[in-house]
PDB file of N, CA and C in Angstrom:
ATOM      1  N   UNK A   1     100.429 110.689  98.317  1.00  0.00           N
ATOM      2  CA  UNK A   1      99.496 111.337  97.421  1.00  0.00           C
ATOM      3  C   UNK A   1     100.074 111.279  96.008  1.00  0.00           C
ATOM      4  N   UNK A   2      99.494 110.625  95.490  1.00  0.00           N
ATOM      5  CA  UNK A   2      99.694 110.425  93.710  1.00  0.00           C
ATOM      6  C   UNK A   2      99.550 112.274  92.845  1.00  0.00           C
ATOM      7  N   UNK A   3     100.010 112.346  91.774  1.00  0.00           N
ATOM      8  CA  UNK A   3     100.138 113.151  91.015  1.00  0.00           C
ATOM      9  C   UNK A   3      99.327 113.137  89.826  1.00  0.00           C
ATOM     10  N   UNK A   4      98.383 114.066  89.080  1.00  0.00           N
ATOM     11  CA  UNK A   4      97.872 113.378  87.882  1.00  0.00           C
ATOM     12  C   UNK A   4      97.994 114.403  86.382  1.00  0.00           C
ATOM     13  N   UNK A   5      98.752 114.123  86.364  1.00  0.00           N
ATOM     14  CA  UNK A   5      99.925 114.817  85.070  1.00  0.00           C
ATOM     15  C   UNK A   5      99.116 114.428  83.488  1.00  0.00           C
ATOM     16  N   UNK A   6      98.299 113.510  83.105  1.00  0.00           N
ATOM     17  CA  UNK A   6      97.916 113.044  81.859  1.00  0.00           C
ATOM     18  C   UNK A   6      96.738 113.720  81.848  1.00  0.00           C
ATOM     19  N   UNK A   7      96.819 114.635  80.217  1.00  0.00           N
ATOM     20  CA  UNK A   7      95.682 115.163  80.154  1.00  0.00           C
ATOM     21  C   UNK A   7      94.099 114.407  80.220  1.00  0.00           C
ATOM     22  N   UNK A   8      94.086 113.198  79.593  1.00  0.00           N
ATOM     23  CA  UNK A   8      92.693 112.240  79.516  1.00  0.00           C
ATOM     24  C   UNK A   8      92.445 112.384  81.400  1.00  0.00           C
ATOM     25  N   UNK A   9      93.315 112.271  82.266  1.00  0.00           N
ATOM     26  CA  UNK A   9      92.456 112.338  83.872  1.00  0.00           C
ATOM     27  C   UNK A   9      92.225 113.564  83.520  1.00  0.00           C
ATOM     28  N   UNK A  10      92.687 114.968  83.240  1.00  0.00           N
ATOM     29  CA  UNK A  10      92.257 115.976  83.476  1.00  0.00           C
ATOM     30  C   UNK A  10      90.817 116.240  82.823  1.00  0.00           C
ATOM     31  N   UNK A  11      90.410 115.631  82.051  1.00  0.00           N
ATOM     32  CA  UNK A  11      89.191 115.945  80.838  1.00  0.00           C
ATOM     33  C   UNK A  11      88.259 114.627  81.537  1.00  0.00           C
ATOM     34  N   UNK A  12      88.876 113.603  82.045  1.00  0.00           N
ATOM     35  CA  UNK A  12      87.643 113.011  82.844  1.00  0.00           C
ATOM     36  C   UNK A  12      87.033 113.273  83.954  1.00  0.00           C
ATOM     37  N   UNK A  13      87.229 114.619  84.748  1.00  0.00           N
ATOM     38  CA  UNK A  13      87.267 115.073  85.562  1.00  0.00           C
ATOM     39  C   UNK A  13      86.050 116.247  85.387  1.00  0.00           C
ATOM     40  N   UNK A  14      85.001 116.501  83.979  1.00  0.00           N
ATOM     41  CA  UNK A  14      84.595 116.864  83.611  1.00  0.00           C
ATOM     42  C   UNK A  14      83.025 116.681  84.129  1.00  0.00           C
ATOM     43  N   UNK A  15      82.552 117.419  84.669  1.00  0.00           N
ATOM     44  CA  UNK A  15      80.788 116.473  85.280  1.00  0.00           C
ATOM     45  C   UNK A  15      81.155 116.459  86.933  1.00  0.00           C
ATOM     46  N   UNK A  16      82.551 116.340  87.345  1.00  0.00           N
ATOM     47  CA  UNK A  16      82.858 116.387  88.574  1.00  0.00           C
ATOM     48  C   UNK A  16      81.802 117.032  89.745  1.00  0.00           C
ATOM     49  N   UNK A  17      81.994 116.599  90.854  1.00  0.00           N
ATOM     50  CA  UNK A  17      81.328 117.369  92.026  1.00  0.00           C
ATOM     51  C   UNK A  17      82.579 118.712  92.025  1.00  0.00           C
ATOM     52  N   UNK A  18      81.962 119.794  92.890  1.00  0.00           N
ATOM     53  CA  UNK A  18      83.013 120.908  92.980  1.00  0.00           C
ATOM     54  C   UNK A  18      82.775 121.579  94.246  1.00  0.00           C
ATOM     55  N   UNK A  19      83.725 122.115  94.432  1.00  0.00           N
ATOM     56  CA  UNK A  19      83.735 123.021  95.533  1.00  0.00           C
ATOM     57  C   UNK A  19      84.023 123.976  95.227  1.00  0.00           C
ATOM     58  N   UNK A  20      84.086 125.867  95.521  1.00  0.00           N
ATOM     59  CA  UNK A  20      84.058 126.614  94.868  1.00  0.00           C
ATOM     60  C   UNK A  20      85.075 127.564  96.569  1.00  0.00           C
ATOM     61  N   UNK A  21      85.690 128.326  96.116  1.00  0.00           N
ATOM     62  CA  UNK A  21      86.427 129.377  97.320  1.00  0.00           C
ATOM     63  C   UNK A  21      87.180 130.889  96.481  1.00  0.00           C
ATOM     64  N   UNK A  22      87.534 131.174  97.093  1.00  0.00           N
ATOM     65  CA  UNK A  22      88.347 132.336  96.402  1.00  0.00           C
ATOM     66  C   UNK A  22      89.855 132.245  95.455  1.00  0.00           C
ATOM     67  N   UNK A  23      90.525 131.144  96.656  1.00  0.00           N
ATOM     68  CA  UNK A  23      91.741 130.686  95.817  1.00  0.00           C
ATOM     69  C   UNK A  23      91.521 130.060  94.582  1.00  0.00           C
ATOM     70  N   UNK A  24      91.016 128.877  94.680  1.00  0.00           N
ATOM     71  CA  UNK A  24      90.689 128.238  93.869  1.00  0.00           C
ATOM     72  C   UNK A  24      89.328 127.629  93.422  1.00  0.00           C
ATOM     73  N   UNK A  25      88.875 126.791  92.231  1.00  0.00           N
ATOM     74  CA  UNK A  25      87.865 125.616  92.192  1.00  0.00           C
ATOM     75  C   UNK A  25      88.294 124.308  92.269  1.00  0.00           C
ATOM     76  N   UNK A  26      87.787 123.457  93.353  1.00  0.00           N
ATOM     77  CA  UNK A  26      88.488 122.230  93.340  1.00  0.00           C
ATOM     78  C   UNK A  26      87.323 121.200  93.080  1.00  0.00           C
ATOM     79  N   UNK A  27      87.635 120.397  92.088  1.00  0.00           N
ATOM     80  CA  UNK A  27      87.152 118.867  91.422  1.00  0.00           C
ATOM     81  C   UNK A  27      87.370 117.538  92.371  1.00  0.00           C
ATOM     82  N   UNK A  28      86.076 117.015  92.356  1.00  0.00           N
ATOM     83  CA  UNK A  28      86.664 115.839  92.849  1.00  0.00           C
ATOM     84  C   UNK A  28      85.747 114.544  92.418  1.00  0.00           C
ATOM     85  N   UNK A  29      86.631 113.187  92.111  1.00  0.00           N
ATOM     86  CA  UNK A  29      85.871 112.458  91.374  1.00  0.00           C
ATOM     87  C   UNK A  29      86.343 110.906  91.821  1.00  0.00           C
ATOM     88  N   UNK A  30      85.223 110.439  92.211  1.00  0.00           N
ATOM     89  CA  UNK A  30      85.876 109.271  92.538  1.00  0.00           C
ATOM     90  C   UNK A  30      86.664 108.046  91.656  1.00  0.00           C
ATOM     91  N   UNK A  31      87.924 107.495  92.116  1.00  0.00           N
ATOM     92  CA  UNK A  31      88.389 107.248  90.513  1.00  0.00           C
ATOM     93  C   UNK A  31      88.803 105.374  91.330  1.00  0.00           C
ATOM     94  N   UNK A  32      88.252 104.222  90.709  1.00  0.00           N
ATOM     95  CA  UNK A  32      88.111 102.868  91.060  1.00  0.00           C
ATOM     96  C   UNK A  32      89.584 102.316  90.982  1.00  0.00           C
ATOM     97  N   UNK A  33      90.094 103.330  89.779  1.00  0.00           N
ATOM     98  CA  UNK A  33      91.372 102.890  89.105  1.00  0.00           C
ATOM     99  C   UNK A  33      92.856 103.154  90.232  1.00  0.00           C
ATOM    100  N   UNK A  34      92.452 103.772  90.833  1.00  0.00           N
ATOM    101  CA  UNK A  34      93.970 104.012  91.402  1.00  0.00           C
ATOM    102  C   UNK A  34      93.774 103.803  92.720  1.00  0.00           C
ATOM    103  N   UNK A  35      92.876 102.266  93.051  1.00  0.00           N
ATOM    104  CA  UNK A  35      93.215 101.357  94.047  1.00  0.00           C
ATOM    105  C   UNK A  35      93.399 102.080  95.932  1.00  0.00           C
ATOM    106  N   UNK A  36      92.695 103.283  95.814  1.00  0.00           N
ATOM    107  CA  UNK A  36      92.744 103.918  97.191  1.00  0.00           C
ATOM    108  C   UNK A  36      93.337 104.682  97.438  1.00  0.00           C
ATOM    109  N   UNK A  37      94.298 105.197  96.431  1.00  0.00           N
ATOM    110  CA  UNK A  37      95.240 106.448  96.354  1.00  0.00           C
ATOM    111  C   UNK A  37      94.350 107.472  96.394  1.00  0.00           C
ATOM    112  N   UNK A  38      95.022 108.828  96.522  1.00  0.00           N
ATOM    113  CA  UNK A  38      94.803 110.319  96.391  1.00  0.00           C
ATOM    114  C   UNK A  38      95.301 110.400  95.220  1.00  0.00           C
ATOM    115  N   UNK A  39      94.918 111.522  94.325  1.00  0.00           N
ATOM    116  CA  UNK A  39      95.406 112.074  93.096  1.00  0.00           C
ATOM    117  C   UNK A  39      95.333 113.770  93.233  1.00  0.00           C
ATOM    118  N   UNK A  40      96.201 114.306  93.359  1.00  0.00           N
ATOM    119  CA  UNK A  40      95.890 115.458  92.670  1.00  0.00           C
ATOM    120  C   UNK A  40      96.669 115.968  91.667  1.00  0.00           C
ATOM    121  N   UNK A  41      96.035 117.117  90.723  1.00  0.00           N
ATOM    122  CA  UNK A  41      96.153 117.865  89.863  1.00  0.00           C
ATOM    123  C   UNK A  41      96.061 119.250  90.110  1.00  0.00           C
ATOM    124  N   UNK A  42      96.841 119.984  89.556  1.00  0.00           N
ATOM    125  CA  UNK A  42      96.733 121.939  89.551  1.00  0.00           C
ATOM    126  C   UNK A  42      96.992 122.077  88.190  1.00  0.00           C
ATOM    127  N   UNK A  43      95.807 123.303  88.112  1.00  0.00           N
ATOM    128  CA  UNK A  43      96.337 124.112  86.876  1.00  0.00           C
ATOM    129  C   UNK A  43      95.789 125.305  87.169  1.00  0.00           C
ATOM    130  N   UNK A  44      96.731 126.075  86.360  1.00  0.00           N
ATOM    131  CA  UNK A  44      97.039 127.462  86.510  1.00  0.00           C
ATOM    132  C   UNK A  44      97.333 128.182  85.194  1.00  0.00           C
ATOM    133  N   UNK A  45      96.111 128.625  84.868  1.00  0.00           N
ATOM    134  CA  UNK A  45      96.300 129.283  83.368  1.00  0.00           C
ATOM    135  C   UNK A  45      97.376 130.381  83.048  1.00  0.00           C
ATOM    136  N   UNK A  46      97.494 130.750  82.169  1.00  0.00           N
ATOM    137  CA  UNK A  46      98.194 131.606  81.660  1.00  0.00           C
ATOM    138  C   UNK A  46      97.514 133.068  81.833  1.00  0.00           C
ATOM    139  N   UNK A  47      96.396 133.317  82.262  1.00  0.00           N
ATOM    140  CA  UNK A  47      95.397 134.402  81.909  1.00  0.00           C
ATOM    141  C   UNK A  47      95.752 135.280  83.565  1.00  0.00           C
ATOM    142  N   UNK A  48      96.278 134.009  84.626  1.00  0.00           N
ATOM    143  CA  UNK A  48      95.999 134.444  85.992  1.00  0.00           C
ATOM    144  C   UNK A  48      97.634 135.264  85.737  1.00  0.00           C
ATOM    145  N   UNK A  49      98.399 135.084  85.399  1.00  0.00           N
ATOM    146  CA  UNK A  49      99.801 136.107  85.036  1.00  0.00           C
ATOM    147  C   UNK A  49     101.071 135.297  84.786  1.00  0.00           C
ATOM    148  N   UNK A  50     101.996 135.661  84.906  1.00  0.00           N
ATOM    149  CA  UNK A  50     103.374 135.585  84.359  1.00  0.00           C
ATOM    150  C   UNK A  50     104.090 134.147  85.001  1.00  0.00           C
ATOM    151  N   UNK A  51     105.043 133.614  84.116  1.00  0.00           N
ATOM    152  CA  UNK A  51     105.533 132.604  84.948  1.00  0.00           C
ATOM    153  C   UNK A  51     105.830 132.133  86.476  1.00  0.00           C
ATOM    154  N   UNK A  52     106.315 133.689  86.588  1.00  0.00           N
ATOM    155  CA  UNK A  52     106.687 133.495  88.197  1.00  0.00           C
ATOM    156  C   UNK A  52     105.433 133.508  89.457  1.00  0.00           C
ATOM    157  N   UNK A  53     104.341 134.296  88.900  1.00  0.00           N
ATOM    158  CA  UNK A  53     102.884 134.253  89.570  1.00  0.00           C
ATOM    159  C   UNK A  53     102.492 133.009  88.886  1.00  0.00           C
ATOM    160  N   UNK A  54     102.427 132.505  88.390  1.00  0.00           N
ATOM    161  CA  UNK A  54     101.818 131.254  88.283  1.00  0.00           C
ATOM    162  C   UNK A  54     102.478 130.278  88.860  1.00  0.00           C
ATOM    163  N   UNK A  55     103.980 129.937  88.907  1.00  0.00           N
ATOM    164  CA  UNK A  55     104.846 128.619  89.697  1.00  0.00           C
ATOM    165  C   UNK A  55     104.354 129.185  91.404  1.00  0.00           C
ATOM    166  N   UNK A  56     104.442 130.522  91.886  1.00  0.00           N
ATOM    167  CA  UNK A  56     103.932 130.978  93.337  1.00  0.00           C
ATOM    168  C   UNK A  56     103.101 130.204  93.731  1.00  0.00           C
ATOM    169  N   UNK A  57     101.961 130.052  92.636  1.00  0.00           N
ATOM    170  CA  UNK A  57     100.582 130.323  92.912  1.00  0.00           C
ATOM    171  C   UNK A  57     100.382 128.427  93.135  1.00  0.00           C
ATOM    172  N   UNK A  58     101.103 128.093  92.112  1.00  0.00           N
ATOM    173  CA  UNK A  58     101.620 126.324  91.780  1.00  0.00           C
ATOM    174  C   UNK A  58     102.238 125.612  93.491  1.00  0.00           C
ATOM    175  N   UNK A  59     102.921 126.362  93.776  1.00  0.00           N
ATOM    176  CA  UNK A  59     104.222 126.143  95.142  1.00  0.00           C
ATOM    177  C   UNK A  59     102.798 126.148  96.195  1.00  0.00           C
ATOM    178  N   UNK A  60     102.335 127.325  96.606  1.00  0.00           N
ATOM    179  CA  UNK A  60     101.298 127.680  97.760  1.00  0.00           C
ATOM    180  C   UNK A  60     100.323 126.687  97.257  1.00  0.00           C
ATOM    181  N   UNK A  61      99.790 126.016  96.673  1.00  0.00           N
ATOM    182  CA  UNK A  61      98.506 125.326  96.458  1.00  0.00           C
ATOM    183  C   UNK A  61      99.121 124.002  97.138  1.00  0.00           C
ATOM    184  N   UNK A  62     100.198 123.929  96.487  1.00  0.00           N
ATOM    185  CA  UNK A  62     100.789 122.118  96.719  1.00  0.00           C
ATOM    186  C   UNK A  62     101.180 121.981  97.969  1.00  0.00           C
ATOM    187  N   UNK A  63     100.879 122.733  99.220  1.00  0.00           N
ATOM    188  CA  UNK A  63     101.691 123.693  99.787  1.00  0.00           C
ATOM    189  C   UNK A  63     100.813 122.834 101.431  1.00  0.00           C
ATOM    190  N   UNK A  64      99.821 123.332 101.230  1.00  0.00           N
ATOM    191  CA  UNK A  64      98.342 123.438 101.736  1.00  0.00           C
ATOM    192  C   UNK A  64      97.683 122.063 101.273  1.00  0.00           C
ATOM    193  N   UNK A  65      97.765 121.574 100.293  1.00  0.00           N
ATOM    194  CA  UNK A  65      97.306 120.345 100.015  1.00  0.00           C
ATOM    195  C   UNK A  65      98.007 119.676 100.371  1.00  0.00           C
ATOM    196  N   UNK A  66      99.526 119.595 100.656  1.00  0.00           N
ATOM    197  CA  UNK A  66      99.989 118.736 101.823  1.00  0.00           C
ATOM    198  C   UNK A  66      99.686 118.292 103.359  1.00  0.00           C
ATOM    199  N   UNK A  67      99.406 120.177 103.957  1.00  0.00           N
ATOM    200  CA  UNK A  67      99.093 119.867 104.845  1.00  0.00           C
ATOM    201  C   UNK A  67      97.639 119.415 105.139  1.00  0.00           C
ATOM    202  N   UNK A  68      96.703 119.442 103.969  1.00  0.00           N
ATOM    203  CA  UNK A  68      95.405 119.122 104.591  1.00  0.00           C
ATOM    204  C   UNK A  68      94.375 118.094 104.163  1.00  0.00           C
ATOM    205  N   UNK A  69      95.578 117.609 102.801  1.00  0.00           N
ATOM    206  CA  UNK A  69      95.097 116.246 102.285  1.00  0.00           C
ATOM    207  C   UNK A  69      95.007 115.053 103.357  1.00  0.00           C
ATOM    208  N   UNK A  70      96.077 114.964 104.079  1.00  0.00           N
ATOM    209  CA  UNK A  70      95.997 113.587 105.033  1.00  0.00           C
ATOM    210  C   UNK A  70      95.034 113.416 105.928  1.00  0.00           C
ATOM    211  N   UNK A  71      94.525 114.823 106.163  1.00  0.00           N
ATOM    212  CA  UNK A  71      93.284 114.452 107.227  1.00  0.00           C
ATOM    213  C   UNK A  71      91.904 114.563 106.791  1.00  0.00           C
ATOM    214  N   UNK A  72      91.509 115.028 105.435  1.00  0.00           N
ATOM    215  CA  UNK A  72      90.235 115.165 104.890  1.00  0.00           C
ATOM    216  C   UNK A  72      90.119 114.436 103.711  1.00  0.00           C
ATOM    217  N   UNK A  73      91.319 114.381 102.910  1.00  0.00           N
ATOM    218  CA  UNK A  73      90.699 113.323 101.761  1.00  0.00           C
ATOM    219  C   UNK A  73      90.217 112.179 101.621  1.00  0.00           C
ATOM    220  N   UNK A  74      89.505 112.007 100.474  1.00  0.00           N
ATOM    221  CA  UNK A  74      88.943 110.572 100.422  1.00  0.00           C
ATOM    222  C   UNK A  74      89.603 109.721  99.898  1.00  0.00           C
ATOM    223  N   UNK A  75      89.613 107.782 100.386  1.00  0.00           N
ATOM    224  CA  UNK A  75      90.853 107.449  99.584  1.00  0.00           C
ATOM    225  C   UNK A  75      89.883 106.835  98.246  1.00  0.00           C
ATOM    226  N   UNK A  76      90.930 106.918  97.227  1.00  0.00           N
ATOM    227  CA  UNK A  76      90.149 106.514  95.859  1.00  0.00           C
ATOM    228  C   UNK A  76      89.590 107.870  94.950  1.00  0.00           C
ATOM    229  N   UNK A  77      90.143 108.959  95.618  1.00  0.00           N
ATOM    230  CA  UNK A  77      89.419 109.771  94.830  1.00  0.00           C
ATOM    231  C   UNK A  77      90.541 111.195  94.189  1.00  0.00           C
ATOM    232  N   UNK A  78      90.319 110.988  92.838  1.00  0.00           N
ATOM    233  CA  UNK A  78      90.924 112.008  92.297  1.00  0.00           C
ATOM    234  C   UNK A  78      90.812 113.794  92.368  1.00  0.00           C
ATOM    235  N   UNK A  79      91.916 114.541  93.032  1.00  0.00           N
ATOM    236  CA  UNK A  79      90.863 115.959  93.052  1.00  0.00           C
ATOM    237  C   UNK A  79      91.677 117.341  92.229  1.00  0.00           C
ATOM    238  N   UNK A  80      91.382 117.903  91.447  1.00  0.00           N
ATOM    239  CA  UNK A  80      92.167 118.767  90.611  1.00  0.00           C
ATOM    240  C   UNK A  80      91.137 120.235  90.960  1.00  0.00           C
ATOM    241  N   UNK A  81      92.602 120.752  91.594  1.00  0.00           N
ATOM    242  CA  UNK A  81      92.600 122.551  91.692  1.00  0.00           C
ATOM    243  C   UNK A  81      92.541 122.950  90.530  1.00  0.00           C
ATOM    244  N   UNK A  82      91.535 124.465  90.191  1.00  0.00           N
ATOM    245  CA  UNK A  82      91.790 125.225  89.223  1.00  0.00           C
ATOM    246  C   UNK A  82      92.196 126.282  90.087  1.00  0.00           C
ATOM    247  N   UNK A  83      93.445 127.055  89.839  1.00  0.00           N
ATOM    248  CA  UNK A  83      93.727 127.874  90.457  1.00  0.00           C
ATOM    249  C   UNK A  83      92.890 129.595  89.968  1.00  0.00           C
ATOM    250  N   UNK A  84      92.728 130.187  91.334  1.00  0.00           N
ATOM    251  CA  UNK A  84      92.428 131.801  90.978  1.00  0.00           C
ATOM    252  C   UNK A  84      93.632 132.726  91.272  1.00  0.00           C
ATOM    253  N   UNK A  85      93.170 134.181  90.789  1.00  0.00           N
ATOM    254  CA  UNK A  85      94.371 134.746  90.683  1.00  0.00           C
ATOM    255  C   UNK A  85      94.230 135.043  92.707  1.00  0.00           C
ATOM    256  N   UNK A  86      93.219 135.677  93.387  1.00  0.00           N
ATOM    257  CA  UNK A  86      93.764 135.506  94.670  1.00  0.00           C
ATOM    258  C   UNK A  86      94.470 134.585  95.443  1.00  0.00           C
ATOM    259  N   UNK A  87      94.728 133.522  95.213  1.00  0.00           N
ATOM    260  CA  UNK A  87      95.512 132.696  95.438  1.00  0.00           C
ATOM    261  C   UNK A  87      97.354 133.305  95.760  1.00  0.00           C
ATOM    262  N   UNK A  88      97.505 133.958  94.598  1.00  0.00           N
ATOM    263  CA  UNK A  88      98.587 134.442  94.461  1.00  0.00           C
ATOM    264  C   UNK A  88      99.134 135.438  95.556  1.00  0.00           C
ATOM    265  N   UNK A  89      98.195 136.474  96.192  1.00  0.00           N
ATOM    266  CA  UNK A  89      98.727 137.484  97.468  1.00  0.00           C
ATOM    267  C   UNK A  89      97.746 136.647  98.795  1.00  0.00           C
ATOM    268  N   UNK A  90      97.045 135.907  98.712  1.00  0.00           N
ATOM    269  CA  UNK A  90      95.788 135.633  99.924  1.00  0.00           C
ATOM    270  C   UNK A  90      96.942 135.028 100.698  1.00  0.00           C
ATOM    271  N   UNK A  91      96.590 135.286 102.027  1.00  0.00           N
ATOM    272  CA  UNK A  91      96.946 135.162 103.206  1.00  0.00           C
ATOM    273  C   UNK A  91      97.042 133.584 102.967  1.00  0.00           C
ATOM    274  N   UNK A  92      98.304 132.766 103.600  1.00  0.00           N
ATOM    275  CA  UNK A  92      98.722 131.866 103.417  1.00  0.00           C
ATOM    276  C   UNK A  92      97.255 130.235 104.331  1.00  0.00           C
ATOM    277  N   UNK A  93      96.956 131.263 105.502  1.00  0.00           N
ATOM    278  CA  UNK A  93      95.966 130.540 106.454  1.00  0.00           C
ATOM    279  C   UNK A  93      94.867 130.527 106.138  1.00  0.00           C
ATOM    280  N   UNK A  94      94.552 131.396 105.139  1.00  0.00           N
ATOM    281  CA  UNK A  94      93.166 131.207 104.473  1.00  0.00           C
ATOM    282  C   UNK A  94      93.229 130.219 103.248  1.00  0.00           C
ATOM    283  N   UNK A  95      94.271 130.398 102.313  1.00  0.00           N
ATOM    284  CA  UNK A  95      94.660 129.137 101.366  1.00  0.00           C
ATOM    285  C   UNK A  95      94.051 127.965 102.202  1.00  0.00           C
ATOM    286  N   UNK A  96      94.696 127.825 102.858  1.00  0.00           N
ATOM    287  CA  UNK A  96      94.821 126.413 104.063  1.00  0.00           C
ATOM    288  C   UNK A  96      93.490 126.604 104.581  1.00  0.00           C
ATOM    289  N   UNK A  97      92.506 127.110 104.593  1.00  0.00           N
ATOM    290  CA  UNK A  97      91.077 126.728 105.671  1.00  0.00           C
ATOM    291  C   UNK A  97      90.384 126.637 104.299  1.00  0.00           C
ATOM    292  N   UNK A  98      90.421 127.410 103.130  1.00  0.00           N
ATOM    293  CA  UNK A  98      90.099 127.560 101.815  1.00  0.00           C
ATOM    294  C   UNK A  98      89.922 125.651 101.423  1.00  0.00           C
ATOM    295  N   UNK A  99      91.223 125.497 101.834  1.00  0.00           N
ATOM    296  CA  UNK A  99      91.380 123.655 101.309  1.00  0.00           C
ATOM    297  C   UNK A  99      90.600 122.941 102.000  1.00  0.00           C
ATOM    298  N   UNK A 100      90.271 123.129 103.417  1.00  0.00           N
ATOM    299  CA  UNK A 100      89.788 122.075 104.296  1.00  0.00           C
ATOM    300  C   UNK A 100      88.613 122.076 104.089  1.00  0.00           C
ATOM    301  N   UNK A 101      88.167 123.525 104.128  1.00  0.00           N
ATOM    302  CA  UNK A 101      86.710 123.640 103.715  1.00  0.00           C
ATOM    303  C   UNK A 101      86.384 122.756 102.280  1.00  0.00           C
ATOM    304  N   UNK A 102      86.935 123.025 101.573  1.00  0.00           N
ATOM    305  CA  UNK A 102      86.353 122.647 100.020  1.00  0.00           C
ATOM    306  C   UNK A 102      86.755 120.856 100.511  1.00  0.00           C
ATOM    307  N   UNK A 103      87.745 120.775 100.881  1.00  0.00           N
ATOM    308  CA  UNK A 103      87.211 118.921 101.090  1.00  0.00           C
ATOM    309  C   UNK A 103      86.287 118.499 101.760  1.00  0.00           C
ATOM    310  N   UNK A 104      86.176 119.382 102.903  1.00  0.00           N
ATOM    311  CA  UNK A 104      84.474 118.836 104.014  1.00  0.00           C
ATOM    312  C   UNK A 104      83.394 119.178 103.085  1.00  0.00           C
ATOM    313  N   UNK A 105      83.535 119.812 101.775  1.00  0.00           N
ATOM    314  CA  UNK A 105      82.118 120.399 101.406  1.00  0.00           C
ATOM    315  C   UNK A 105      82.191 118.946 100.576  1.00  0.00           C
ATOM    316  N   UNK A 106      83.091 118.516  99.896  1.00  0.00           N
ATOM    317  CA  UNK A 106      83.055 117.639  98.781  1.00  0.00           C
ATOM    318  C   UNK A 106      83.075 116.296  99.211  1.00  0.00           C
ATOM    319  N   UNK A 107      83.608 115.926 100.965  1.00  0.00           N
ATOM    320  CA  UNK A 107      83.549 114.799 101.253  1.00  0.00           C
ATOM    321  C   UNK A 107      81.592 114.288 101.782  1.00  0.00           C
ATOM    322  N   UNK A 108      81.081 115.589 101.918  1.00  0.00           N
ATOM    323  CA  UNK A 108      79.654 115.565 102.414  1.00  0.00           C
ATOM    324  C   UNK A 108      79.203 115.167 100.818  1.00  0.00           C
ATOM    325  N   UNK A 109      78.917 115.481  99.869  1.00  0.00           N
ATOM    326  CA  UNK A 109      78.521 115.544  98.746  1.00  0.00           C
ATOM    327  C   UNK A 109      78.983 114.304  97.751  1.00  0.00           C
ATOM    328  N   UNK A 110      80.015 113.373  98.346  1.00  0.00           N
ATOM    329  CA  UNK A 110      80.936 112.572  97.462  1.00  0.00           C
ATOM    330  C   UNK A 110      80.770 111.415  97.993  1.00  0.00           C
ATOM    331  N   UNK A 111      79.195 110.528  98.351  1.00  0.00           N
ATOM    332  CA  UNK A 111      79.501 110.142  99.613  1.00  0.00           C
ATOM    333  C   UNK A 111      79.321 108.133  98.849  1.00  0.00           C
TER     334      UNK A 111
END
């Protein structure tokens, strides 16, 4: 799974299909350019709290998208978390059904 660190993917990501949950909002966009890879992206504002709740919140997302990228993602397609502040105390197994769900919603919709 590729990483997508440059702000221009983050701002083309704009118009995206979405999926919507409690933890997070997750983007997803099909991208021609990166040859069948996965991409993801997290961000985690400053507004949701303090350094250390935000790297938590950073750790548990990447966490869960490990385990549930390999079996639901699409290949070729870029997908960037916006993180919420429940994210930060939510039960670790709901993160994780939170993810699967939002890829079955986006792999139906992304087609």
């Amino acid at each position: 799974m590729g990483v997508i660190k440059k702000r221009r993917d983050f701002l083309a990501m704009r118009g995206a299909d979405k999926a919507q949950s409690r933890s997070f909002l997750m983007l997803a966009r099909k991208n021609p350019e990166n040859q069948g890879a996965v991409r993801l992206g997290l961000t985690v504002t400053k507004k949701i709290g303090d350094a250390v709740v935000r790297n938590r919140i950073r750790r548990r997302l990447r966490a869960a998208a490990r385990e549930a990228f390999p079996d639901a993602a699409r290949a070729g397609t870029d997908y960037v978390l916006v993180a919420r502040k429940a994210a930060y105390d939510r039960n670790y197994a709901a993160v994780l059904d939170d993810m699967k769900r939002a890829l079955l919603s986006l792999a139906r919709n992304t087609t």
